[in-house]
Protein backbone atom coordinates (compact mmCIF):
# COMPACT_ATOMS: atom_id res chain seq x y z
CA UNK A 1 0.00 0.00 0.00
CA UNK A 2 1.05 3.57 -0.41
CA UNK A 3 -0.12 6.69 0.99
CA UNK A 4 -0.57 10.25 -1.03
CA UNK A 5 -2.39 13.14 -0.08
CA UNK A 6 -4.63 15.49 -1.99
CA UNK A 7 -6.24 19.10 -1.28
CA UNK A 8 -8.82 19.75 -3.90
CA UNK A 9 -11.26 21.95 -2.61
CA UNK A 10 -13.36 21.31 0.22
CA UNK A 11 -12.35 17.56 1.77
CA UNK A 12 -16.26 15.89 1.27
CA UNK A 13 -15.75 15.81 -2.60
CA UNK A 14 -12.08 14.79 -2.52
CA UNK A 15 -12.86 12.17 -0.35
CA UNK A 16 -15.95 11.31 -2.13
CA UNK A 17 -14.00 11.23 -5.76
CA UNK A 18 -11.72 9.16 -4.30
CA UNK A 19 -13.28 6.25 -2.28
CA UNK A 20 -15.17 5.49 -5.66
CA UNK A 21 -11.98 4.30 -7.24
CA UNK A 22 -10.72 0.47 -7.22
CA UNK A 23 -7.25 0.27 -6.08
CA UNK A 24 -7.94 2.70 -3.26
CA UNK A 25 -8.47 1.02 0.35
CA UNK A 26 -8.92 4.60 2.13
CA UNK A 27 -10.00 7.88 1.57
CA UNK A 28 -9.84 10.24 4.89
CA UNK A 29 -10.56 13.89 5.06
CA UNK A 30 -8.24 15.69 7.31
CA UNK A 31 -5.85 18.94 7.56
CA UNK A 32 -2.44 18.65 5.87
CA UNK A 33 0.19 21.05 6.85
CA UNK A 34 3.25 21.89 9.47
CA UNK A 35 3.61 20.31 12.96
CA UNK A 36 0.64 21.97 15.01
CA UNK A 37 0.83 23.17 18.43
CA UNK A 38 -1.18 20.26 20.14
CA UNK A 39 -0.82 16.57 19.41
CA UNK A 40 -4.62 16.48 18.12
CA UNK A 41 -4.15 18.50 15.66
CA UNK A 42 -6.15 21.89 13.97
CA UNK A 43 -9.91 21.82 14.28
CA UNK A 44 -12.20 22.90 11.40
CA UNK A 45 -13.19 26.11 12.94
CA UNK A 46 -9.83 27.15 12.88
CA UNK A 47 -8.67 25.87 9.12
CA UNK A 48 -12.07 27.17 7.85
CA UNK A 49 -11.26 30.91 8.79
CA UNK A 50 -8.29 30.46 6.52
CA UNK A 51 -5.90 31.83 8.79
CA UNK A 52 -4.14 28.72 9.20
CA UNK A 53 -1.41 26.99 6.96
CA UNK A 54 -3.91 23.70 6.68
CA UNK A 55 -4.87 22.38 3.51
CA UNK A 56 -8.29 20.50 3.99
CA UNK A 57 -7.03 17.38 2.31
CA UNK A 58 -8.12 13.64 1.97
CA UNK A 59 -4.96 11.23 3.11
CA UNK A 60 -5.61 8.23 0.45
CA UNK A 61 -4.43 4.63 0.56
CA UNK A 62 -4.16 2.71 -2.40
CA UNK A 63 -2.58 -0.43 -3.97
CA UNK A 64 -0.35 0.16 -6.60
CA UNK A 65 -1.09 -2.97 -7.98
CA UNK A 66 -4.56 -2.42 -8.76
CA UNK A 67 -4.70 1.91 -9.42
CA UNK A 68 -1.46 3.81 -10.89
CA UNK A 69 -0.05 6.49 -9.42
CA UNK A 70 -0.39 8.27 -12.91
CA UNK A 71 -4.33 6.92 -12.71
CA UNK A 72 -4.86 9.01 -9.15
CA UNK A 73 -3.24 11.86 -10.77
CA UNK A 74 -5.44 11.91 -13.69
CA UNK A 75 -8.53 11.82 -11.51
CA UNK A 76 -7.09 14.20 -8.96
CA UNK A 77 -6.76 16.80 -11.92
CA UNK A 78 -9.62 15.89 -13.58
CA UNK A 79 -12.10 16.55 -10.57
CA UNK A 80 -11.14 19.87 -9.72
CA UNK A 81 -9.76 23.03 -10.90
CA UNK A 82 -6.30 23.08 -10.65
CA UNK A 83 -6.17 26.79 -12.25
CA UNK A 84 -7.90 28.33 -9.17
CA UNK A 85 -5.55 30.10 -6.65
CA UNK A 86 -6.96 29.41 -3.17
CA UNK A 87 -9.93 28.41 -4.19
CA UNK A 88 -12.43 25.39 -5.40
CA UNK A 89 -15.40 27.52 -6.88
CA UNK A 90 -17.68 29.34 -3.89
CA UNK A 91 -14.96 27.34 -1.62
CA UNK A 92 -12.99 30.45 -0.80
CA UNK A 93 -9.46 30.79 1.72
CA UNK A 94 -6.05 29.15 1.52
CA UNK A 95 -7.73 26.34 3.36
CA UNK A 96 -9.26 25.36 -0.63
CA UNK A 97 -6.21 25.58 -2.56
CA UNK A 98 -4.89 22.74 -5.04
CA UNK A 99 -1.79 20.79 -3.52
CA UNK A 100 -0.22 17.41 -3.89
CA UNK A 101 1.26 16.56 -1.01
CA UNK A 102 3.68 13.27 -1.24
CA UNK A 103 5.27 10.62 0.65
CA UNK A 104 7.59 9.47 -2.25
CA UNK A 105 10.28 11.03 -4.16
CA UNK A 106 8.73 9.23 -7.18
CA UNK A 107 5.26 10.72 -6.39
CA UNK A 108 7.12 13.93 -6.04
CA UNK A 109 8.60 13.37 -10.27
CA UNK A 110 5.73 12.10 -11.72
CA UNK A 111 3.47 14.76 -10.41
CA UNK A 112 6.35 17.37 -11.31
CA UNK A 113 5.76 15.76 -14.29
CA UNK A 114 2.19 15.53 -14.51
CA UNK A 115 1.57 19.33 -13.91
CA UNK A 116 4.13 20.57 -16.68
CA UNK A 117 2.37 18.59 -19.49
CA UNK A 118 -1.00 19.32 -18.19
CA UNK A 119 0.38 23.00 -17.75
CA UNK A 120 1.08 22.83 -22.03
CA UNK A 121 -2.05 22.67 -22.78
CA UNK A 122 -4.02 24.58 -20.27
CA UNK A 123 -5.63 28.21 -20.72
CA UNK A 124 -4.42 29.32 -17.48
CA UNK A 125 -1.49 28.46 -15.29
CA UNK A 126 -1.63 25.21 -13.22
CA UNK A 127 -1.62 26.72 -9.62
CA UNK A 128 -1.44 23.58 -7.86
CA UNK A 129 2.02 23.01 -5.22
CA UNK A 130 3.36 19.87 -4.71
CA UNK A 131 5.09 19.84 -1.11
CA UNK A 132 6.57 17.19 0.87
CA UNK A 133 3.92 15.68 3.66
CA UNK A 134 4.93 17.08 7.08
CA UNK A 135 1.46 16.31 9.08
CA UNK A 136 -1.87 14.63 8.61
CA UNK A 137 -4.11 15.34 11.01
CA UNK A 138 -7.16 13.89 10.69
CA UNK A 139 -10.51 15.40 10.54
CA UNK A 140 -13.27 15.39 13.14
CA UNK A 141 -15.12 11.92 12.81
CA UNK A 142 -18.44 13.54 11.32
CA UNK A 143 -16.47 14.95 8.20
CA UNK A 144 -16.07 11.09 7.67
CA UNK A 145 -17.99 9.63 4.29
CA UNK A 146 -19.86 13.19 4.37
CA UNK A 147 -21.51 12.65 1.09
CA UNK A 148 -22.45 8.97 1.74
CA UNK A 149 -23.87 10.22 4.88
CA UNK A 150 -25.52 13.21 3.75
CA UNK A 151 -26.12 13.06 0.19
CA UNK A 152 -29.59 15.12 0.65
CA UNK A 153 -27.34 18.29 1.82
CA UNK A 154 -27.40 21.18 -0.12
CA UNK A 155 -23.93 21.04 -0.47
CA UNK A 156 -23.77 17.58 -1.38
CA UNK A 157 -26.71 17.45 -4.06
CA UNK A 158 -25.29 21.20 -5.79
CA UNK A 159 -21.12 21.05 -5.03
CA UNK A 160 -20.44 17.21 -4.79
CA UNK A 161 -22.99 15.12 -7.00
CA UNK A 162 -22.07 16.65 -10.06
CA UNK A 163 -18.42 16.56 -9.60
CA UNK A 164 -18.98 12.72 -8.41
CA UNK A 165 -20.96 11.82 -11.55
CA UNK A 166 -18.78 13.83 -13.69
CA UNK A 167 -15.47 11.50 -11.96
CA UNK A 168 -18.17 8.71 -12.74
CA UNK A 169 -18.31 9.35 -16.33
CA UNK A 170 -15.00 10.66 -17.21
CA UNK A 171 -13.02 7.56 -15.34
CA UNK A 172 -15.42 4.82 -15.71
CA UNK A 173 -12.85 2.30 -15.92
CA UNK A 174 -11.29 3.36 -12.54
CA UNK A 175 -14.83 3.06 -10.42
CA UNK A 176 -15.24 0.25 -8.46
């Protein structure tokens, strides 16, 4: 198994994009970001203000063996906006903003890799970082499967169904 973590926007569609996908054994939403002043970690209240260097972010797991690296990436990119500074459409702050964050030197290349050719052919520049994981801390258990548990939200039905069926369609190979 390896680990790689994503911030995509807010952490309910990452996480929903990405438990849909074979090869993956775990997608957790959760703050990415610097050692934090307590050993539990940032809450929401305080990443949502922005103010914070946390990333909302979904940690994934995933077997190599049954979904690429290069696969993840492709979905990653292809479910959210990676030309949006700080931001995942009416998701507004720091707290939104597009990074890869790795746990493998290779992960590190190929997403190096991955933004420059996407970056070719793109209309705007490709604003997402790609940083070196320094903390996961994980998010408070009812952010946990928040579209599976909440699909008649608001939030869910506008923001994340779309962007789910549009993962759906786009990567049908990839869905378990």
């Amino acid at each position: 198994m390896e680990t790689i973590v994503f911030g995509g926007g807010c952490f309910w569609c990452t996480e929903a994009v990405f438990l849909m996908l074979k090869g993956v054994e775990s997608a957790e939403p959760g703050y990415a970001g610097p050692a934090y002043k307590t050993d539990k970690g940032p809450s929401y209240e305080e990443v949502s203000t922005g103010a914070t260097p946390y990333v909302e972010s979904a940690k994934v797991v995933y077997n190599p063996d049954s979904i690429s690296f290069p696969e993840l990436l492709q979905v990653y990119f292809g479910s959210h906006n990676p030309t949006e500074l700080n931001r995942q459409g009416s998701d507004v702050g720091p707290q939104y903003r597009s990074a890869v964050f790795y746990t493998t030197l290779r992960q590190k290349e190929m997403a190096e890799h991955y933004i420059k050719v996407l970056g070719q052919g793109s209309p705007a520049p490709i604003v997402t970082t790609i940083e070196p994981l320094e903390y996961f801390y994980k998010a408070e258990d009812y952010h946990k499967k928040y579209y599976e548990n909440h699909q008649s939200a608001g939030y869910c039905q506008i923001i994340i169904a779309p962007k789910v069926e549009k993962v759906q369609k786009k990567f049908k190979n990839l869905i378990k």
